[in-house]
Protein backbone atom coordinates (compact mmCIF):
# COMPACT_ATOMS: atom_id res chain seq x y z
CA UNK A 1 152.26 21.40 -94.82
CA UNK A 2 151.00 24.90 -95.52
CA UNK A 3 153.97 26.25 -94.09
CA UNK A 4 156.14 24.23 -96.74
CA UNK A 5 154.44 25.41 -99.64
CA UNK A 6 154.60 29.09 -98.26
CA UNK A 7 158.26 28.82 -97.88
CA UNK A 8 158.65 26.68 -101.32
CA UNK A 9 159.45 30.14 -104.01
CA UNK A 10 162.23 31.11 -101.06
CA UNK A 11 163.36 27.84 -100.93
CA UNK A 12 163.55 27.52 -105.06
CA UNK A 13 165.12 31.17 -105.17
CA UNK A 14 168.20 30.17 -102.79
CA UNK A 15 168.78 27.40 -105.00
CA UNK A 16 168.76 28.79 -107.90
CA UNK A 17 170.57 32.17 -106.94
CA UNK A 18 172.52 31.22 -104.07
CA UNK A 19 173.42 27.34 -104.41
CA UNK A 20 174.00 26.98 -107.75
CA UNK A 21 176.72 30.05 -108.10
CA UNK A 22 178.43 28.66 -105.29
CA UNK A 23 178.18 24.73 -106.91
CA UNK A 24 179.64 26.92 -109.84
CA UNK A 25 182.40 28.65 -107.90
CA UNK A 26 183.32 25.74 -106.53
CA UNK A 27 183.74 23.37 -109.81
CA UNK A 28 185.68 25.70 -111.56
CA UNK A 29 188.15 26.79 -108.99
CA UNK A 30 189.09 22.96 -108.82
CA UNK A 31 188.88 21.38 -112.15
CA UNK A 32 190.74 22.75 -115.02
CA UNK A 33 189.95 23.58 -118.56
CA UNK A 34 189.64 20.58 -119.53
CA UNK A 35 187.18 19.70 -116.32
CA UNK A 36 189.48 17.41 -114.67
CA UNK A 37 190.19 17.87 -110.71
CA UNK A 38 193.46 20.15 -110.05
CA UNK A 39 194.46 22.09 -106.75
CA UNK A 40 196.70 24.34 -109.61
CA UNK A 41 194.45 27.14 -109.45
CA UNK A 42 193.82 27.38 -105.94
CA UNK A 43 197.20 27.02 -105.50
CA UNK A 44 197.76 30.47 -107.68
CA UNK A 45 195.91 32.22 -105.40
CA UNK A 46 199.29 32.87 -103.36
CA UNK A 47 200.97 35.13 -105.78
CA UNK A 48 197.63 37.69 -105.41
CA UNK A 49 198.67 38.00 -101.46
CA UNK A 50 199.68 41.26 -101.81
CA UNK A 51 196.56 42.55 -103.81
CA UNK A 52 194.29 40.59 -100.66
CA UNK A 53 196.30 42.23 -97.61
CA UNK A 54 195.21 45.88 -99.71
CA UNK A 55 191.85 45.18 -99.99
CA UNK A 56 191.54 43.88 -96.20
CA UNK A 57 193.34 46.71 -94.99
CA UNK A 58 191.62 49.64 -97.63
CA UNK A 59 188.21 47.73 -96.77
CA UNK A 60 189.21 47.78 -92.70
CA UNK A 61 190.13 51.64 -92.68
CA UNK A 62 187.02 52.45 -94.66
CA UNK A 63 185.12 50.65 -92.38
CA UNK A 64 186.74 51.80 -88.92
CA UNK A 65 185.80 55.50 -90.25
CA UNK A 66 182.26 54.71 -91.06
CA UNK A 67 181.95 53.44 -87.53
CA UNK A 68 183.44 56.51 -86.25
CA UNK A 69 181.46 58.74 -88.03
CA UNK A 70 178.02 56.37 -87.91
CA UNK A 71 178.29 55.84 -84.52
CA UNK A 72 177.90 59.77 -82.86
CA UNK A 73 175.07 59.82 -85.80
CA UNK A 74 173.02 57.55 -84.49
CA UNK A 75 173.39 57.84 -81.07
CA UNK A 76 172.47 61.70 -81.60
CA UNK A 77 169.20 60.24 -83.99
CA UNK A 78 167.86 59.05 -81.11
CA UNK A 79 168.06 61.79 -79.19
CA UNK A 80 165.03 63.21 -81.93
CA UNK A 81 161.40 63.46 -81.87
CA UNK A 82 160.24 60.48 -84.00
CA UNK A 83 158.82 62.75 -87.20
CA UNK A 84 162.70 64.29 -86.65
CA UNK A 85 163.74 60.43 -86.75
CA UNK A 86 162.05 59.66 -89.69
CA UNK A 87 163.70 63.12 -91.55
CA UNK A 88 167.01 62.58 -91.03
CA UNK A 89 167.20 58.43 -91.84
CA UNK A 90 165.37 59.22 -95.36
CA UNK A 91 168.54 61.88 -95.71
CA UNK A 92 170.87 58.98 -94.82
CA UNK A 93 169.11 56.98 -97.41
CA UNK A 94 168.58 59.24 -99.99
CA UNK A 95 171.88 58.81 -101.53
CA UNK A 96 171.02 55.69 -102.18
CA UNK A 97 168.43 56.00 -104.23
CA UNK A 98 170.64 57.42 -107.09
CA UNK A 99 172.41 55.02 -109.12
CA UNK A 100 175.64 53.52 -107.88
CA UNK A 101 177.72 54.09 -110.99
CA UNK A 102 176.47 57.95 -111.05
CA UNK A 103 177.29 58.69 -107.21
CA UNK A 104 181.50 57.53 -108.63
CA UNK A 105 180.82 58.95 -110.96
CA UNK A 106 179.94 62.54 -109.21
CA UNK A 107 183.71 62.06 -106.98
CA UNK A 108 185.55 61.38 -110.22
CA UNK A 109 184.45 65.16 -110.81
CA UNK A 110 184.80 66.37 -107.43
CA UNK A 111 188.46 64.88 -106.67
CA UNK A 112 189.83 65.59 -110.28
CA UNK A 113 192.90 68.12 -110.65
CA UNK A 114 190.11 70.25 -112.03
CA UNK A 115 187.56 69.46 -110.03
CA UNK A 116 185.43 71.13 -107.43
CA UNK A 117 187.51 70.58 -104.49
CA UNK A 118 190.51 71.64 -106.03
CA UNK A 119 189.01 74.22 -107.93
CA UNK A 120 187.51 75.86 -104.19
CA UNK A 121 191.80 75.33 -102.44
CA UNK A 122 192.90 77.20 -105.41
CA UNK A 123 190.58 80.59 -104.23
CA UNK A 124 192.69 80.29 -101.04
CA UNK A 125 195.94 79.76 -102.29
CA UNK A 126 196.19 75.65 -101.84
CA UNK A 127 196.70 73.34 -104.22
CA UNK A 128 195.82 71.29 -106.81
CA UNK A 129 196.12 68.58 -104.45
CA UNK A 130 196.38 64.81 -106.37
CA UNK A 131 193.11 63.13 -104.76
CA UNK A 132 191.60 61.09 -107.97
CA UNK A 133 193.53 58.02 -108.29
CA UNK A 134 195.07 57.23 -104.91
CA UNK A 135 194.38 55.03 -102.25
CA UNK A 136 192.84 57.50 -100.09
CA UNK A 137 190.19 58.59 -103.02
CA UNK A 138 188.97 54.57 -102.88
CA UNK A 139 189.10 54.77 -99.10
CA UNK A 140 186.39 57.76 -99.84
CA UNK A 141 184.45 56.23 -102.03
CA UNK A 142 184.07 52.94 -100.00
CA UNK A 143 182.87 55.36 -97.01
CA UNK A 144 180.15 57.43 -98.98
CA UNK A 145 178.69 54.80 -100.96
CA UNK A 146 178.39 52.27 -97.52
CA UNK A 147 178.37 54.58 -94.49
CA UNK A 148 174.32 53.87 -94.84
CA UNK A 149 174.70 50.18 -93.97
CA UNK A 150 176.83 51.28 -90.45
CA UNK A 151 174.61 53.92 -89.76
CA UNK A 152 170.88 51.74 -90.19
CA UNK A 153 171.81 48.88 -87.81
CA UNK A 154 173.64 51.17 -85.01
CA UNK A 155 170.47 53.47 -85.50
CA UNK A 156 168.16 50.45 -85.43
CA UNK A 157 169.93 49.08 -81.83
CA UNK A 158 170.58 52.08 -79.88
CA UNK A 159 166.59 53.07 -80.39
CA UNK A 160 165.90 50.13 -78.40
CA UNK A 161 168.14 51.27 -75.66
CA UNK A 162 166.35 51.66 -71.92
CA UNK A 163 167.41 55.19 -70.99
CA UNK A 164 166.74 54.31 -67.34
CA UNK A 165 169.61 53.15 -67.46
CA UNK A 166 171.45 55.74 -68.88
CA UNK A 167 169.83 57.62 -65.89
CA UNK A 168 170.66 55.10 -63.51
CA UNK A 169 174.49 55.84 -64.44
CA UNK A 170 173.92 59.19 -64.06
CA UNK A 171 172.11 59.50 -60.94
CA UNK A 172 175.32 57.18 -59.69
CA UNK A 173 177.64 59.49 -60.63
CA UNK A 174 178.73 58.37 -63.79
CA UNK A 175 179.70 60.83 -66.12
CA UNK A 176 178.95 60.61 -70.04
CA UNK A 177 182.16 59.42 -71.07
CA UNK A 178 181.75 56.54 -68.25
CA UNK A 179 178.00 56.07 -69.47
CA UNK A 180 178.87 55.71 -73.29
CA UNK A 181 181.63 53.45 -72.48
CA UNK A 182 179.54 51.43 -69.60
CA UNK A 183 175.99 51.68 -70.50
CA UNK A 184 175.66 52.67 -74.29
CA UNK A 185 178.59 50.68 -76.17
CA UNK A 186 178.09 47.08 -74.57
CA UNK A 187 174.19 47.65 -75.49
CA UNK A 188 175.55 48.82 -78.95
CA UNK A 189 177.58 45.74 -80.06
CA UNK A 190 175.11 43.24 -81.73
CA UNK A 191 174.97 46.82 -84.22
CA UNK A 192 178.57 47.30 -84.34
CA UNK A 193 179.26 43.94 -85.51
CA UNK A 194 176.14 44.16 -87.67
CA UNK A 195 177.20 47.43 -88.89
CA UNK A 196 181.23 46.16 -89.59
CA UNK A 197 180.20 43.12 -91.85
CA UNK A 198 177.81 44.93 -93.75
CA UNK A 199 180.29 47.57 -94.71
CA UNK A 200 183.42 45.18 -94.54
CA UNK A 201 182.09 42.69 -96.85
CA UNK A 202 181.26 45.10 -100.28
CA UNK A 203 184.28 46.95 -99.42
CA UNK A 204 186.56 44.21 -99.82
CA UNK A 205 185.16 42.95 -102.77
CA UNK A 206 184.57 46.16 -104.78
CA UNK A 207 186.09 46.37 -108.46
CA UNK A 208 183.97 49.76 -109.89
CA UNK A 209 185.06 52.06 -107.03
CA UNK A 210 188.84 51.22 -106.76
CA UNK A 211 188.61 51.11 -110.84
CA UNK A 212 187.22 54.53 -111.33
CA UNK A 213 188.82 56.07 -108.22
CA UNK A 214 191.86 54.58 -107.81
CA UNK A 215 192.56 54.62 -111.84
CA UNK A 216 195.33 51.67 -113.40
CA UNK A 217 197.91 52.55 -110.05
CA UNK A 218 197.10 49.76 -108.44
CA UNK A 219 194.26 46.74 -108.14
CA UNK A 220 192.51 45.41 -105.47
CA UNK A 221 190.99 41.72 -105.38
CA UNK A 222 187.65 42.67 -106.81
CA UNK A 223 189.52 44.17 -109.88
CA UNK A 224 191.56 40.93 -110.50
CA UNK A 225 188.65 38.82 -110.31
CA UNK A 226 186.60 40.56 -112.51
CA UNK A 227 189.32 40.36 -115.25
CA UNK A 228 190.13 36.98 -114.27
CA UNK A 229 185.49 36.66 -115.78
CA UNK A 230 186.25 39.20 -118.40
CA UNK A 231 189.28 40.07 -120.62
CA UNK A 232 191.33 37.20 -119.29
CA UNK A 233 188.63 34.39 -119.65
CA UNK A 234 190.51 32.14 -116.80
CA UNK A 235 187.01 30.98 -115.42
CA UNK A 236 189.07 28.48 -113.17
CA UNK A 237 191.68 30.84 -111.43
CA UNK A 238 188.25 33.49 -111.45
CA UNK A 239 186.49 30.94 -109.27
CA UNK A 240 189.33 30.06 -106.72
CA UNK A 241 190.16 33.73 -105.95
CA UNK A 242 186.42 34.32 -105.36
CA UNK A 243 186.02 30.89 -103.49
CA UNK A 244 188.99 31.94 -101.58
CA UNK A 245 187.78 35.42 -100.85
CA UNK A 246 184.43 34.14 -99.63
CA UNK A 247 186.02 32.00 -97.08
CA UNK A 248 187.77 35.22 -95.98
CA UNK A 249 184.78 36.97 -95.09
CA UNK A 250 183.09 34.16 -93.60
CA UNK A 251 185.77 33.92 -91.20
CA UNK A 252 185.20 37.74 -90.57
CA UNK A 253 181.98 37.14 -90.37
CA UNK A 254 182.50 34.19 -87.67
CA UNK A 255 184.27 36.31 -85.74
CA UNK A 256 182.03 39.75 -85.78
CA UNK A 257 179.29 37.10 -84.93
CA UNK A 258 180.67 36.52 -81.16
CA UNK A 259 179.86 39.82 -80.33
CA UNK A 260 176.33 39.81 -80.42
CA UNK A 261 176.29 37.48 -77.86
CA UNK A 262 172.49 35.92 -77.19
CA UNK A 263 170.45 38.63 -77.88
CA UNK A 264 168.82 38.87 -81.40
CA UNK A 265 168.85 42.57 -81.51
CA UNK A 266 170.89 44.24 -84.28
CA UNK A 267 170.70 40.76 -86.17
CA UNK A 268 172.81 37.56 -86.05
CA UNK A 269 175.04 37.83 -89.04
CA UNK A 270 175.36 33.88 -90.16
């Protein structure tokens, strides 16, 4: 009985915050204006195909380079003394603790035709370069802004890694390409996976960075559903793109959750 009360506010919070948006989502992407059931809306969803196979793939690149960059990272972290440890995750983090809106803000500046970057090629000759408003500028601004999330999980498994065993490889013969790929990656995957929906999921959903990065050449999903809520007013065709979106990343989310396997380290994701 104590137990129950204890867990009563959590209970009351999901609810609130978690069940009744998605109660929400749900009525209005299957009842129209007038509230009365239609599959019209969900049916709409097909003409934004091309929009969702961008943000999938824009979301899948950013977050295949945060793993390749993340990975090395933490690996290496562990490799530290633990007051070393401690340093270097709080410079992961800090980023973080500026405001989102301010860190776009700061590449809007740097990527401009005027900006820093092109501002340094033009000392040596290069450039201007166009950077701000292309595809690649949003792939950038997925990575900086979420590279955190990849690099906290792979940190948090790979510290928990017996290095007897790493030794044991070693002692065998195994080189380190044969020990990373052997020893340290199938320990590693419960944080991959971890590490791949965290970044995966905010990627593909994003509206502000692909808005202020990518300019008015081209949308991704989080963009259309966000005018869909506010210039538009279309609650209905709103609420099946996100209701249609969400069952895209659960699915990804299914799927990244077979490779953790049984063990609880590095988290199950659902």
């Amino acid at each position: 009985m104590k137990n129950k009360l204890i867990a009563a506010p959590y209970l009351v919070w999901m609810f609130v915050f978690i069940l009744v948006p998605l109660i929400m989502v749900g009525y209005f992407a299957f009842t129209d204006k007038d509230g009365n059931f239609t599959l019209d809306y969900v049916a709409d969803v097909a003409q934004y195909s091309q929009i969702f196979i961008r943000s999938i793939w824009l979301a899948a690149i950013a977050t295949v380079i945060c793993l390749v960059i993340s990975y090395p990272l933490a690996y290496i972290l562990t490799g530290f003394s633990k007051n070393t440890q401690s340093t270097m995750l709080m410079i992961v983090m800090l980023p973080m603790w500026m405001n989102f809106l301010l860190r776009t803000y700061a590449w809007m500046t740097m990527l401009g035709n005027n900006g820093i970057i092109n501002t340094i090629l033009g000392f040596i000759g290069l450039g201007p370069f166009k950077m701000l408003n292309t595809e690649g500028a949003v792939v950038l601004g997925m990575v900086y802004n979420y590279i955190p999330y990849m690099i906290l999980p792979l940190y948090s498994i790979m510290a928990k890694l017996d290095y007897s065993l790493v030794e044991a490889a070693q002692d065998l013969g195994a080189n380190k390409l044969t020990v990373i790929k052997n020893v340290v990656i199938p320990h590693s995957l419960p944080g991959i996976a971890s590490g791949f929906t965290m970044v995966f999921v905010p990627s593909v959903s994003t509206f502000y960075i692909s808005k202020k990065l990518g300019g008015n050449t081209f949308s991704l999903i989080g963009d259309i559903i966000e005018m869909q809520f506010k210039s538009a007013n279309n609650y209905n065709l709103g609420a099946a793109l996100s209701m249609v979106l969400m069952v895209l990343i659960i699915i990804c989310m299914m799927v990244m959750n077979q490779f953790t396997g049984d063990d609880d380290d590095g988290g199950v994701l659902i």
